[in-house]
Protein backbone atom coordinates (compact mmCIF):
# COMPACT_ATOMS: atom_id res chain seq x y z
CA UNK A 1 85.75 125.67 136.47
CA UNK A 2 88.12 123.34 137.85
CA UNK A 3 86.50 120.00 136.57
CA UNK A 4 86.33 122.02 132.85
CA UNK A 5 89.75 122.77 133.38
CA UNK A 6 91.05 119.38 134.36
CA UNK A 7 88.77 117.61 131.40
CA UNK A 8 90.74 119.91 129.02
CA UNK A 9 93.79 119.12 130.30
CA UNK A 10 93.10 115.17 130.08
CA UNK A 11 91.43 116.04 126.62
CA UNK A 12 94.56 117.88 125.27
CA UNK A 13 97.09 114.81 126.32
CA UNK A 14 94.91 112.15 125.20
CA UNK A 15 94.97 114.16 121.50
CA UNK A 16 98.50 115.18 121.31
CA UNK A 17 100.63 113.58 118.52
CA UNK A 18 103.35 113.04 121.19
CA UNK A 19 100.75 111.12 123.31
CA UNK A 20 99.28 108.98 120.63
CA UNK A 21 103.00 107.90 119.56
CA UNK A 22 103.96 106.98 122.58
CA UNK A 23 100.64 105.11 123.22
CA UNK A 24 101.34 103.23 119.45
CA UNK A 25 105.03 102.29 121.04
CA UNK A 26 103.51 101.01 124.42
CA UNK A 27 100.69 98.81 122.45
CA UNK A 28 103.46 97.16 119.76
CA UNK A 29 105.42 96.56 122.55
CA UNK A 30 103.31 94.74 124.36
CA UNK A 31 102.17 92.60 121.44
CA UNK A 32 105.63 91.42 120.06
CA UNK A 33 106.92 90.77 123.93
CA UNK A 34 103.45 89.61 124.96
CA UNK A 35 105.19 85.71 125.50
CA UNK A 36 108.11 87.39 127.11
CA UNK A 37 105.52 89.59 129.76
CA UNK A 38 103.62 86.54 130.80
CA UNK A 39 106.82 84.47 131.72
CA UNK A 40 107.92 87.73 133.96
CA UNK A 41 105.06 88.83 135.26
CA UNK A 42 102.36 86.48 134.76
CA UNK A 43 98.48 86.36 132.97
CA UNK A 44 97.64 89.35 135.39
CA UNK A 45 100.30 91.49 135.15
CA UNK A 46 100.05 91.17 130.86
CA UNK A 47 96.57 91.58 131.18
CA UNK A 48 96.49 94.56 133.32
CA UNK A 49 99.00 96.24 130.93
CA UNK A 50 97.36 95.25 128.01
CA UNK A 51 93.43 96.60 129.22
CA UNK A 52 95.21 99.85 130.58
CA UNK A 53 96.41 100.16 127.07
CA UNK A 54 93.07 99.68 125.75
CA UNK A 55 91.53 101.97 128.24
CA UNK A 56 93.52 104.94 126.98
CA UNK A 57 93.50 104.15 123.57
CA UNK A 58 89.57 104.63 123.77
CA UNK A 59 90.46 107.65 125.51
CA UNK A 60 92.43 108.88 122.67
CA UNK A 61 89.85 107.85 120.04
CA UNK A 62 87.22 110.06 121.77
CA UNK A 63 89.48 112.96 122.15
CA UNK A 64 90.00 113.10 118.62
CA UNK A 65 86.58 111.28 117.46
CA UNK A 66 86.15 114.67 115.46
CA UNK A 67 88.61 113.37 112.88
CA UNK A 68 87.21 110.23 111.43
CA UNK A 69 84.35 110.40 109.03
CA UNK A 70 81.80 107.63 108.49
CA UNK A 71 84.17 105.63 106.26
CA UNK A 72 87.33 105.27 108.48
CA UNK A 73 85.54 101.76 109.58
CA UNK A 74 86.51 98.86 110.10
CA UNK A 75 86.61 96.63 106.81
CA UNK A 76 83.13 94.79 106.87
CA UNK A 77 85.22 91.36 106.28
CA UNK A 78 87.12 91.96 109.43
CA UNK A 79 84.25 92.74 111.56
CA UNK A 80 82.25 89.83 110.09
CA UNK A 81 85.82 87.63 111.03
CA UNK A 82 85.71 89.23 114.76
CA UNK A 83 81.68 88.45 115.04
CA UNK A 84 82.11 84.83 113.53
CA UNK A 85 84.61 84.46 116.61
CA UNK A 86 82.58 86.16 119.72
CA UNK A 87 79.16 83.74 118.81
CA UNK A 88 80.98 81.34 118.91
CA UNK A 89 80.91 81.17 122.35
CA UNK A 90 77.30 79.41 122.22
CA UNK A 91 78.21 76.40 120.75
CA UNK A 92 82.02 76.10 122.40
CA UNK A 93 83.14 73.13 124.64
CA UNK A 94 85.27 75.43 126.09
CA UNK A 95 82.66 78.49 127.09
CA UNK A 96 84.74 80.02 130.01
CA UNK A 97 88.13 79.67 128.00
CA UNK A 98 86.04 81.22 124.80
CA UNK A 99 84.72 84.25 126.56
CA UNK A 100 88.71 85.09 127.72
CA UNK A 101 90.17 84.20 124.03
CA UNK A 102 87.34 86.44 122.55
CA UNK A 103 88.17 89.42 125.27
CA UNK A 104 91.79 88.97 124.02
CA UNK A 105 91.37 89.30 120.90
CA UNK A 106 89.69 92.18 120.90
CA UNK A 107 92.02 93.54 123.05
CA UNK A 108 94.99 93.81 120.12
CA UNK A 109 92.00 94.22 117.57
CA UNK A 110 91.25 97.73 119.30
CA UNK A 111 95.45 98.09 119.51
CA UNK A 112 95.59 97.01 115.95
CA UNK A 113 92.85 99.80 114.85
CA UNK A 114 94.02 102.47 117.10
CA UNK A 115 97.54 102.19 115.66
CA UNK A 116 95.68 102.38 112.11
CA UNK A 117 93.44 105.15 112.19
CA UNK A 118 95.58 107.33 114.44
CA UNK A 119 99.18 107.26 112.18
CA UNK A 120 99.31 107.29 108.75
CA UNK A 121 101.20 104.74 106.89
CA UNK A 122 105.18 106.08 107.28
CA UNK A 123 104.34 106.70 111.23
CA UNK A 124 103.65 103.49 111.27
CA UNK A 125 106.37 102.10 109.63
CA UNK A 126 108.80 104.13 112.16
CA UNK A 127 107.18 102.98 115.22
CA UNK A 128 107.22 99.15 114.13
CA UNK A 129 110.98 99.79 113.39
CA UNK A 130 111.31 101.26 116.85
CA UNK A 131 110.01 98.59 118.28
CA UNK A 132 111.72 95.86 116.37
CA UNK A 133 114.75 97.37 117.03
CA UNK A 134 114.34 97.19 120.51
CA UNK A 135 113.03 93.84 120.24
CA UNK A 136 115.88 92.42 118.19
CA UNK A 137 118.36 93.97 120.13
CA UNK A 138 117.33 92.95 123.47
CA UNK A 139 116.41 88.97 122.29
CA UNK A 140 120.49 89.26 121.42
CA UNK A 141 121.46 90.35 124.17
CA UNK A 142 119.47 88.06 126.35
CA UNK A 143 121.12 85.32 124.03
CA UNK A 144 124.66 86.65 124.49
CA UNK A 145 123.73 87.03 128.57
CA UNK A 146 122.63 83.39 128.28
CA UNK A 147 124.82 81.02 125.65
CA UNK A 148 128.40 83.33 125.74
CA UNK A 149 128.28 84.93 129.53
CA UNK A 150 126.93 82.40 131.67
CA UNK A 151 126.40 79.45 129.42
CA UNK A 152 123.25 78.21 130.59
CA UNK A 153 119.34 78.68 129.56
CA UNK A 154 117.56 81.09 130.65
CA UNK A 155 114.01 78.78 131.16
CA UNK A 156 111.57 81.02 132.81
CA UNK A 157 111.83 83.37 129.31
CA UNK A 158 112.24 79.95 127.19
CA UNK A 159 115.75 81.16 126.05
CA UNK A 160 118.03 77.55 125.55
CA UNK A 161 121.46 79.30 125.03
CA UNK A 162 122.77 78.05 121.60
CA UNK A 163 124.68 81.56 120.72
CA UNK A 164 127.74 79.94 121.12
CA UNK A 165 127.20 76.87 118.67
CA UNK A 166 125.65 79.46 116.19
CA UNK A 167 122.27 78.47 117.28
CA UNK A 168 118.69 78.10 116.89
CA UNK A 169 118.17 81.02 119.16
CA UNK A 170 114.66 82.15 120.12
CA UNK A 171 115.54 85.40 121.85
CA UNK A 172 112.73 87.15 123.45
CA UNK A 173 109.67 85.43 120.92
CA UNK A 174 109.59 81.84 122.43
CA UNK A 175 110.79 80.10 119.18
CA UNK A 176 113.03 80.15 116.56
CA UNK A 177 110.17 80.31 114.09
CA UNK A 178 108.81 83.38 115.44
CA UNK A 179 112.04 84.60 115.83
CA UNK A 180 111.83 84.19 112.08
CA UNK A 181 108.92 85.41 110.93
CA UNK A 182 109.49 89.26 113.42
CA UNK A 183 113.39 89.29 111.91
CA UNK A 184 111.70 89.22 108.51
CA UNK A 185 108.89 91.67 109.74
CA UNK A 186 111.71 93.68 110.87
CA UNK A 187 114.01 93.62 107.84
CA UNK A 188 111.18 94.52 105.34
CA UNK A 189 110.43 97.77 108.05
CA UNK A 190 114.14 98.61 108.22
CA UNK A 191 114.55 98.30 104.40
CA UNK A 192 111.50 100.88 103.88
CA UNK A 193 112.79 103.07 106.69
CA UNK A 194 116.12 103.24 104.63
CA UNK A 195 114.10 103.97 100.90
CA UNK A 196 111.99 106.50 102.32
CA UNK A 197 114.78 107.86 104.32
CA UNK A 198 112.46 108.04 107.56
CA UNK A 199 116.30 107.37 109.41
CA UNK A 200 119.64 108.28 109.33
CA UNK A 201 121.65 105.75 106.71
CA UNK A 202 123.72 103.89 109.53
CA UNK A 203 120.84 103.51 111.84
CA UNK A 204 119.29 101.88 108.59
CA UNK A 205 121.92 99.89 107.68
CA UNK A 206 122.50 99.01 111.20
CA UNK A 207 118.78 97.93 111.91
CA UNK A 208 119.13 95.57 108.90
CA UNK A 209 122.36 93.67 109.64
CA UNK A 210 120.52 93.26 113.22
CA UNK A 211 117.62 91.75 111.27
CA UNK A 212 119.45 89.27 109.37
CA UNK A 213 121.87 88.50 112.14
CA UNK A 214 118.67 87.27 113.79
CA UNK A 215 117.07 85.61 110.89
CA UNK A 216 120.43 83.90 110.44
CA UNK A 217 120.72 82.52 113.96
CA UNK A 218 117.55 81.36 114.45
CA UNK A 219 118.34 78.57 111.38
CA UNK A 220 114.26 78.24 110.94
CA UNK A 221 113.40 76.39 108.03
CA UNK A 222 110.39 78.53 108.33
CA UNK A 223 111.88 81.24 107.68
CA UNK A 224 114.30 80.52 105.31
CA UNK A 225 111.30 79.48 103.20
CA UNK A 226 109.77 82.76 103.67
CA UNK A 227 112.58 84.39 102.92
CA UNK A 228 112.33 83.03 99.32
CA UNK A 229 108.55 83.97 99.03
CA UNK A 230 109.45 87.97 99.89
CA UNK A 231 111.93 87.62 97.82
CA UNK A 232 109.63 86.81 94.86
CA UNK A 233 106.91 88.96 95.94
CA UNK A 234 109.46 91.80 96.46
CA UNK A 235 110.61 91.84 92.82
CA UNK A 236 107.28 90.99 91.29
CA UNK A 237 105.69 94.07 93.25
CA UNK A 238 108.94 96.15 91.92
CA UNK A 239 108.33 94.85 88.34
CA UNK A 240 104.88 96.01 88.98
CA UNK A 241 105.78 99.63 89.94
CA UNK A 242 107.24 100.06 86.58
CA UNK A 243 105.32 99.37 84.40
CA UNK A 244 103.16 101.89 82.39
CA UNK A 245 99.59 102.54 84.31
CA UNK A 246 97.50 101.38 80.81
CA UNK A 247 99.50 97.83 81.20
CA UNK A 248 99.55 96.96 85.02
CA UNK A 249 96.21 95.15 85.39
CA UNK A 250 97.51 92.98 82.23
CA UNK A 251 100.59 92.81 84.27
CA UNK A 252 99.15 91.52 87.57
CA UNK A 253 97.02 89.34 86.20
CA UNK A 254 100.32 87.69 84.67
CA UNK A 255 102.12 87.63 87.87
CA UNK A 256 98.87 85.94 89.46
CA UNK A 257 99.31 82.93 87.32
CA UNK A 258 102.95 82.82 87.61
CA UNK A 259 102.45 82.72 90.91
CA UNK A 260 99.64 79.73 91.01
CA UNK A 261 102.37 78.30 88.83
CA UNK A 262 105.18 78.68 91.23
CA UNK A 263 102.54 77.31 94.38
CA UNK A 264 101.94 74.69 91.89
CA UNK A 265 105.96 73.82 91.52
CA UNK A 266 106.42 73.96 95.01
CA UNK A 267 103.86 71.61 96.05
CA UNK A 268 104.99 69.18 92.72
CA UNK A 269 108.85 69.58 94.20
CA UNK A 270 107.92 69.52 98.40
CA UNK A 271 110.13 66.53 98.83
CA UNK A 272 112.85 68.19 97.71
CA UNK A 273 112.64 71.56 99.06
CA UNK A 274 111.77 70.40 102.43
CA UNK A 275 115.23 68.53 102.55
CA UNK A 276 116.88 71.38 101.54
CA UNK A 277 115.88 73.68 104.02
CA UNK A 278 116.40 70.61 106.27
CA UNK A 279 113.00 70.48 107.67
CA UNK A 280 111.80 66.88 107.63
CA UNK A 281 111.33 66.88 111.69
CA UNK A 282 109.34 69.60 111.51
CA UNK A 283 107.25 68.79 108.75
CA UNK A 284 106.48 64.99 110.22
CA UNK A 285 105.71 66.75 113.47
CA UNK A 286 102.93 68.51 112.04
CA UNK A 287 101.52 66.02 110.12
CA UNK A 288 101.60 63.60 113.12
CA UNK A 289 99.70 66.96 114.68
CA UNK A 290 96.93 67.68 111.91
CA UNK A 291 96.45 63.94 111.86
CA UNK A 292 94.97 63.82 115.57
CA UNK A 293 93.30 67.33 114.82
CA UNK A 294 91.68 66.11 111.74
CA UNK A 295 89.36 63.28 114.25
CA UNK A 296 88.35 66.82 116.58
CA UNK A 297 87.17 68.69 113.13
CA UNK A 298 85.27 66.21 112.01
CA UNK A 299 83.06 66.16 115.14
CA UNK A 300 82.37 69.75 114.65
CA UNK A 301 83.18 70.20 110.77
CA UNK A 302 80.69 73.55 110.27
CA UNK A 303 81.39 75.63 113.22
CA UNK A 304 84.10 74.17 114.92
CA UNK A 305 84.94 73.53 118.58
CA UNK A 306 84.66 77.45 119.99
CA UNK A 307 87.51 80.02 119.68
CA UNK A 308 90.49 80.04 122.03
CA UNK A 309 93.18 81.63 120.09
CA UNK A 310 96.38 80.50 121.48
CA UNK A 311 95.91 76.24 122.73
CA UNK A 312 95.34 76.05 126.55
CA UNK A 313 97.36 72.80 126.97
CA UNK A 314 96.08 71.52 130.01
CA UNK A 315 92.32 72.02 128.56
CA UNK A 316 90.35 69.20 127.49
CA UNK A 317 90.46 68.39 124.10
CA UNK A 318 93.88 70.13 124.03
CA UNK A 319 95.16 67.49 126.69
CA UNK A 320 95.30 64.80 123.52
CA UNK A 321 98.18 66.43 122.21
CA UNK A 322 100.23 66.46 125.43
CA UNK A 323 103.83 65.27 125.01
CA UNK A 324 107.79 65.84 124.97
CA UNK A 325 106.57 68.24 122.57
CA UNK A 326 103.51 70.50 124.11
CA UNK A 327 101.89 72.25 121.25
CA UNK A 328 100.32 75.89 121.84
CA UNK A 329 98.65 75.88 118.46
CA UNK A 330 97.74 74.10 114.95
CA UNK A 331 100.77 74.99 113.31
CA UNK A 332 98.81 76.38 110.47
CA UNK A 333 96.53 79.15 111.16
CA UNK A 334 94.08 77.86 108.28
CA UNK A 335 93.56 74.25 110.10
CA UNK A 336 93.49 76.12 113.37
CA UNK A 337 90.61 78.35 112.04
CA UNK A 338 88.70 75.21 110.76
CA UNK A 339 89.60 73.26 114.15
CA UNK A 340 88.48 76.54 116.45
CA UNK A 341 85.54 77.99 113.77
CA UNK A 342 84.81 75.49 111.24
CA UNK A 343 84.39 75.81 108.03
CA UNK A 344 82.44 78.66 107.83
CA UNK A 345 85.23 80.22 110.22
CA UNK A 346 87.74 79.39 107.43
CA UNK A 347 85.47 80.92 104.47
CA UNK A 348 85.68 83.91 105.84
CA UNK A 349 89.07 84.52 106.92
CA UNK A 350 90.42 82.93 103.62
CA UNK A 351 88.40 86.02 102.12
CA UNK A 352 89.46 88.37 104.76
CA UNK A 353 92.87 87.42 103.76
CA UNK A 354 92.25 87.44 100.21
CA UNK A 355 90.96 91.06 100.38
CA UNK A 356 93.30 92.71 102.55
CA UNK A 357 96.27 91.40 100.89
CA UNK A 358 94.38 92.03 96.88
CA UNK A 359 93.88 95.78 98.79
CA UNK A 360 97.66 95.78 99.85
CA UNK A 361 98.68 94.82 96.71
CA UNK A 362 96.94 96.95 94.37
CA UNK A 363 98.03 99.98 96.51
CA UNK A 364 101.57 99.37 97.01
CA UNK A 365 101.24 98.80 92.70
CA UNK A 366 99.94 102.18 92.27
CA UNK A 367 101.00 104.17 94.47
CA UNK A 368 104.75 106.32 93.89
CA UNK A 369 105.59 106.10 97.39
CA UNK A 370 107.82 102.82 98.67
CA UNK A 371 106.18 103.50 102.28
CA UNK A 372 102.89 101.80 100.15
CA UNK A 373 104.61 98.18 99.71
CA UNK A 374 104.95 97.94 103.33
CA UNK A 375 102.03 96.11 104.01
CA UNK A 376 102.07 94.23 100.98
CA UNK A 377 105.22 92.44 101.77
CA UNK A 378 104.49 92.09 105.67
CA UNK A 379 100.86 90.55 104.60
CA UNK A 380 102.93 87.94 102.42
CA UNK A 381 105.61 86.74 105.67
CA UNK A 382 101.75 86.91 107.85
CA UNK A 383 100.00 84.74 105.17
CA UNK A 384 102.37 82.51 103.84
CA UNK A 385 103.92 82.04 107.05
CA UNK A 386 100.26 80.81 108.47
CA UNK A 387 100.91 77.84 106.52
CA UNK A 388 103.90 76.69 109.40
CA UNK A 389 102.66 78.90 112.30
CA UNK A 390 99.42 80.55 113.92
CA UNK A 391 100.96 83.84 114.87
CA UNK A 392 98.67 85.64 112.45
CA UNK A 393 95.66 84.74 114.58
CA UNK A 394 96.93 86.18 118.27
CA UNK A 395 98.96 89.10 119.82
CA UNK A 396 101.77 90.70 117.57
CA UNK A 397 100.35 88.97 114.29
CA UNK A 398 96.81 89.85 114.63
CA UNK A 399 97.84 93.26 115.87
CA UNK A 400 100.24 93.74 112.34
CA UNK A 401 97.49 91.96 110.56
CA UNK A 402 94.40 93.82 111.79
CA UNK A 403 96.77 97.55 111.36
CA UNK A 404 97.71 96.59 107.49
CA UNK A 405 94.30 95.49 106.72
CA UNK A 406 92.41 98.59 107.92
CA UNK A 407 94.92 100.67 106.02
CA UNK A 408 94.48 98.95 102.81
CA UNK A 409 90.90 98.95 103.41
CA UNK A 410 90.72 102.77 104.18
CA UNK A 411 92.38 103.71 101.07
CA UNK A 412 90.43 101.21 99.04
CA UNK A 413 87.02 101.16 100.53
CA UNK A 414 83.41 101.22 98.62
CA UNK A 415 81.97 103.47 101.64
CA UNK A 416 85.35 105.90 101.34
CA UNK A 417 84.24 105.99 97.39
CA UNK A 418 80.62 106.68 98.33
CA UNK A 419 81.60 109.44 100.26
CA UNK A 420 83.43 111.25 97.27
CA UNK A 421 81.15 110.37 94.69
CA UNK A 422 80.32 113.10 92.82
CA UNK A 423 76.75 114.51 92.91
CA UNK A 424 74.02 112.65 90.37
CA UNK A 425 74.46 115.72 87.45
CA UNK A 426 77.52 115.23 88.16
CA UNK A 427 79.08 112.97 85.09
CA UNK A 428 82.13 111.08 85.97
CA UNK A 429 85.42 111.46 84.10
CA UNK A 430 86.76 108.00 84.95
CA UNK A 431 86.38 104.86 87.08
CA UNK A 432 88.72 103.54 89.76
CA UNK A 433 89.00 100.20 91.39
CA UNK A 434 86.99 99.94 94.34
CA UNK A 435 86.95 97.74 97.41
CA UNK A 436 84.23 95.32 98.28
């Protein structure tokens, strides 16, 4: 009676709403401070957090395994993605290194899906702004600690203490450029939270001067540039919301080639637009990196050299790229795929992205609710920003990534359509789009 007693109790925490929130917190946490946690406490203490995490998020998904039917699965594109990356572990020149990567990233896969399946889509909005608040807030205060109080950096959490000469700051995410790319995260979640009204109007308000503050101070040409592509994407996807159901598809097929167009403009006009958001040194230190990378993929052009996520510096071949400058990735989430999984590795997370983002996009046109261009607008700072940065491949970015694509492909999926088609006598009275 006792052990039925104390499995109920266990069973009736891990399925509480109040538990699974607070779980959803602890794992976003973890994933946008994950840097911040291994500079405090180490690879053990991040990893024990993060597999405790995992532990009782398994715990919650069997508690309340009564609630998902057959087609709350994981998109078949993603899964294919995750499987591409565990085999290859046979053919890695890294094995040890590949078998850890692959654990970790199926650590924040299971964190990403958990977060998915268990909120809907304005719970999840409210705990990312939670998070991001509390993110934001404390990477400016660690700033003010470091560049007004005490005027010095802060080097064991990578903080250099430009606050008082208006910056770059890094705050709590290593770089400015990631600094970037979560202050943008964080101002599309804040400006959602304020449209849906999920918080009060100062908090709002509030949460989005943090953001830009942020944004602002970090002076990343990264994401000033992605700035500019939300921006577009923003008012295209509003343009799309209004207009009459019988004219959208017309419509988005339109802003599809305006947008090839615009690529097409920006690559004509790169010259100029990289001097204007003043990032020559950045751009020739990439190219000077992809150059030396390019020699490594062409060893292993079809499957690459193994997976390892995030660059283990003092790893052969990573040891070739040692310098004033130690790089922890590609730069480019694209060349890092083909460098880590070749090209079939990039073939099928260009389609990954391609579908979760078409999925995003379609939703966020159709549905009423604002809550539904969430992901649509954090998939375009994830995807566009892989073009200057790897985040989208490893802790926080995978995490967002893996929780907006499993959302688009729930409400968009072929098996959730099979499993409301109507019976065979059954005529249909019209035809939807449906996810492959």
């Amino acid at each position: 009676m006792r052990r039925q007693a104390a499995v109920a109790l266990v069973r009736s925490v891990l399925e509480s709403p109040r538990f699974v929130h607070a779980t959803t917190l602890a794992a976003l946490g973890t994933a946008f401070l994950a840097d911040s946690l291994q500079r405090l406490i180490g690879w053990p203490g991040m990893l024990a957090i993060a597999i405790v995490l995992v532990v009782i998020a398994l715990g919650s998904f069997i508690a309340r395994r009564g609630e998902f039917g057959w087609q709350a699965v994981l998109p078949v594109s993603l899964l294919i993605f995750v499987g591409w990356v565990g085999v290859s572990v046979f053919w890695s020149a890294y094995r040890t290194a590949t078998v850890g990567s692959v654990a970790y990233l199926l650590i924040f896969t299971v964190l990403g899906l958990y977060v998915a399946l268990l909120r809907d889509t304005i719970q999840i909005v409210r705990s990312f702004g939670d998070v991001l608040r509390f993110v934001l807030g404390l990477s400016l205060s660690i700033e003010i600690v470091s560049g007004v109080l005490i005027d010095m950096p802060l080097r064991f959490l990578a903080v250099e203490g430009n606050l008082a000469s208006l910056g770059p700051i890094q705050g709590l995410l290593a770089t400015r450029n990631q600094l970037a790319i979560v202050s943008l995260i964080a101002i599309i979640t804040f400006g959602v939270e304020y449209a849906t009204r999920s918080v009060s109007r100062g908090v709002a308000i509030g949460s989005v001067v943090l953001g830009a503050i942020c944004l602002a101070l970090s002076r990343s040409p990264v994401g000033f540039g992605l700035v500019l592509a939300v921006a577009v994407a923003a008012l295209a996807l509003y343009l799309t919301r209004r207009v009459a159901p019988h004219r959208r598809a017309l419509f988005q097929w339109g802003t599809l080639g305006v947008g090839v167009i615009l690529a097409v403009l920006a690559w004509a006009f790169r010259s100029p637009l990289i001097t204007l958001l003043s990032a020559n040194s950045e751009l020739n230190y990439r190219l000077s990196l992809w150059r030396g990378l390019w020699s490594l993929i062409a060893v292993n052009p079809l499957q690459g050299w193994g997976w390892v996520g995030q660059w283990r510096p003092e790893m052969q071949p990573f040891t070739l790229f040692s310098g004033a400058r130690e790089p922890t990735s590609a730069v480019n989430a694209y060349v890092d795929v083909w460098f880590q999984l070749g090209l079939a590795g990039v073939f099928i997370f260009v389609v990954l992205v391609v579908l979760a983002f078409t999925r995003s996009w379609i939703l966020a046109g159709r549905r009423r609710s604002v809550v539904f261009a969430w992901p649509a607008l954090v998939l375009v700072v994830l995807i566009v920003g892989s073009l200057a940065e790897s985040s989208i491949l490893v802790e926080y970015g995978w995490l967002t990534f893996v929780v907006c694509c499993v959302k688009a492909a729930g409400e968009l999926s072929w098996r959730g359509a099979l499993a409301t088609m109507p019976p065979d006598d059954a005529a249909p009275t019209s035809t939807g789009t449906i996810a492959r």
